[in-house]
C-alpha atoms as a PDB file:
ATOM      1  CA  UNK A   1       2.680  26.532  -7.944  1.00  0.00           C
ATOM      2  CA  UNK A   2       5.577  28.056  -6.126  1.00  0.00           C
ATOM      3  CA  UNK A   3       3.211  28.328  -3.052  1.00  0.00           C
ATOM      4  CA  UNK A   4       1.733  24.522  -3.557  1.00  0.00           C
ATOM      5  CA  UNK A   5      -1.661  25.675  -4.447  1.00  0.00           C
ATOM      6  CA  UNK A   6      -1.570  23.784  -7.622  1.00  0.00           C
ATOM      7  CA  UNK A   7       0.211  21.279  -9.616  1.00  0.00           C
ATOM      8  CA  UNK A   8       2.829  21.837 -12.706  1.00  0.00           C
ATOM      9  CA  UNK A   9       0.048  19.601 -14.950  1.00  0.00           C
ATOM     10  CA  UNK A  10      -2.754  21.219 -13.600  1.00  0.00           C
ATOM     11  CA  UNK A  11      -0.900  24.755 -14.885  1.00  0.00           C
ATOM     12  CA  UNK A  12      -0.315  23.636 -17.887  1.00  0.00           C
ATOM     13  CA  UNK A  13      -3.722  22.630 -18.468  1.00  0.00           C
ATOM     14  CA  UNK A  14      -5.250  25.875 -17.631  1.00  0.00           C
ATOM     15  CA  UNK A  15      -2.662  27.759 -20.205  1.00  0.00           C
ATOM     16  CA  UNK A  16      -3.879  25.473 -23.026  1.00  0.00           C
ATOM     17  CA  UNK A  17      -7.496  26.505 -21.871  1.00  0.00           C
ATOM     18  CA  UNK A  18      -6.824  30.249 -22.227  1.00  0.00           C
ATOM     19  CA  UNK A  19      -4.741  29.812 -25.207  1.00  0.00           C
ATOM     20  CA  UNK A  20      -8.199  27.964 -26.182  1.00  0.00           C
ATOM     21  CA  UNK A  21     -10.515  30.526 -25.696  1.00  0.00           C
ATOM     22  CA  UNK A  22      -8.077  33.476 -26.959  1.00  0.00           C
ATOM     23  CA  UNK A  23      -7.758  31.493 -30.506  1.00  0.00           C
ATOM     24  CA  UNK A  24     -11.387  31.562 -30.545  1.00  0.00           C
ATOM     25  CA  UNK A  25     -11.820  34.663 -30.321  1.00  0.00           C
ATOM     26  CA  UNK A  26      -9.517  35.479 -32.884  1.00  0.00           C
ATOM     27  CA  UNK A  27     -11.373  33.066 -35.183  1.00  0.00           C
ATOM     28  CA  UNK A  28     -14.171  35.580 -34.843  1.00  0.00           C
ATOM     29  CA  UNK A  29     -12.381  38.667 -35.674  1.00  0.00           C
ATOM     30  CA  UNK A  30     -10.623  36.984 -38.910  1.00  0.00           C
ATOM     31  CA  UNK A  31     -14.374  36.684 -39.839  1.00  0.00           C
ATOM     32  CA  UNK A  32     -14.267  40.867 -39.674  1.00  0.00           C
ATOM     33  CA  UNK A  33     -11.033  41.676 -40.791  1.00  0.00           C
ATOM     34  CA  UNK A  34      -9.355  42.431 -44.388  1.00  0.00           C
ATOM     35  CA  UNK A  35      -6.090  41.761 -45.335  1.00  0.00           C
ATOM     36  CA  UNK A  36      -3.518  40.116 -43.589  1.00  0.00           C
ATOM     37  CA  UNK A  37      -3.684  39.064 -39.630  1.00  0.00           C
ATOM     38  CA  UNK A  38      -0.773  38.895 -37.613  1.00  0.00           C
ATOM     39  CA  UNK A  39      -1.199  37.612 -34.195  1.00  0.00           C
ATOM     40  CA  UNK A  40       1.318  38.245 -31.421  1.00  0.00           C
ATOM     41  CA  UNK A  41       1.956  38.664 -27.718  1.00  0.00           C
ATOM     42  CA  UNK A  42       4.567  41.114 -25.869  1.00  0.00           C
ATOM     43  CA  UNK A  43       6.751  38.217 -24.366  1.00  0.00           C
ATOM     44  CA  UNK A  44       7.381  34.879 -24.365  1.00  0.00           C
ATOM     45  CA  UNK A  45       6.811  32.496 -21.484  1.00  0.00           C
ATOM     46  CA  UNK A  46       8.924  29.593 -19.945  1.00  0.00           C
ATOM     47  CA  UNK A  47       6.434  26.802 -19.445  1.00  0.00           C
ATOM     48  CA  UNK A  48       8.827  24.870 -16.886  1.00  0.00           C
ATOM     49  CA  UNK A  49      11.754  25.157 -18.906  1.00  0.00           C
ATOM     50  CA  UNK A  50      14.757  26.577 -16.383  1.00  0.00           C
ATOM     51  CA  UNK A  51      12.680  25.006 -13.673  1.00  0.00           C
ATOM     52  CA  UNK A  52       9.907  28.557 -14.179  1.00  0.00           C
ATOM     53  CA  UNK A  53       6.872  29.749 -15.265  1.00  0.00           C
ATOM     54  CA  UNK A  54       5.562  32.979 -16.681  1.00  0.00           C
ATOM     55  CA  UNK A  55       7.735  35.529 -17.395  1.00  0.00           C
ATOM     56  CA  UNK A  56       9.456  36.692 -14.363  1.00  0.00           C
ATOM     57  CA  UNK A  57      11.623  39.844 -14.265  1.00  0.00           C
ATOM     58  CA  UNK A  58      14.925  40.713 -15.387  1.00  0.00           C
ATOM     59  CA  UNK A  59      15.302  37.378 -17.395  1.00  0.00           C
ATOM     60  CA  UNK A  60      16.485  37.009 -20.352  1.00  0.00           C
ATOM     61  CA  UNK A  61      15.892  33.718 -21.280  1.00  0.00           C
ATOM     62  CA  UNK A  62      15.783  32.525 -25.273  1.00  0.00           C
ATOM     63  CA  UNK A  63      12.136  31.986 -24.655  1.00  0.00           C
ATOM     64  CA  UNK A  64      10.939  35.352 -22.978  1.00  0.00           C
ATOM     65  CA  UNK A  65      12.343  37.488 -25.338  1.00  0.00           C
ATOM     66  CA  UNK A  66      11.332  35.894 -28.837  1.00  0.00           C
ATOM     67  CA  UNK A  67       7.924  37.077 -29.205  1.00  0.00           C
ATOM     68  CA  UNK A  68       5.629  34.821 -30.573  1.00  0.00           C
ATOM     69  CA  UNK A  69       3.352  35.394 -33.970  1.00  0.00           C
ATOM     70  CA  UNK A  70       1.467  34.182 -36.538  1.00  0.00           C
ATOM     71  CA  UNK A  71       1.182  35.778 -39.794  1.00  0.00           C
ATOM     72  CA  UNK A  72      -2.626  34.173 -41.436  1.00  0.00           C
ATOM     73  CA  UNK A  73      -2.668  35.284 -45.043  1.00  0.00           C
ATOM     74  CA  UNK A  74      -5.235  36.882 -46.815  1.00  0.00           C
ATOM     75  CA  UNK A  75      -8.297  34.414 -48.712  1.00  0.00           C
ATOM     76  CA  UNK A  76      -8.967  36.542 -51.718  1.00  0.00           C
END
């Protein structure tokens, strides 16, 4: 984006269609797994907020340092 190779909506669009295809797959191991499922990632990521993206370095930005998770409870 930085570089003009692609637009902010365009970005955004593609990190809803990963987030897509990762909750998938996810949907397929719940199928395997017992017990409770937590689901997390190792940072956070700005999403245009500070006028950034990603997760660059040496920021410490509420939203790069609360790591998001879900806890999905057990169905017994």
């Amino acid at each position: 984006m930085r570089e003009g190779l692609i637009k902010k909506s365009n970005l955004i669009s593609e990190y809803k269609k990963n987030i897509e295809i990762a909750i998938k797959e996810v949907e397929k191991l719940l199928k395997e797994l017992e017990g409770q499922t937590v689901i997390t990632s190792d940072h956070g990521n700005l999403y245009g907020k500070h006028l950034m993206f990603g997760h660059p370095p040496k920021m410490r930005f509420k939203e790069l340092v609360t790591v998001p998770w879900l806890r999905i409870p057990r169905k017994d």
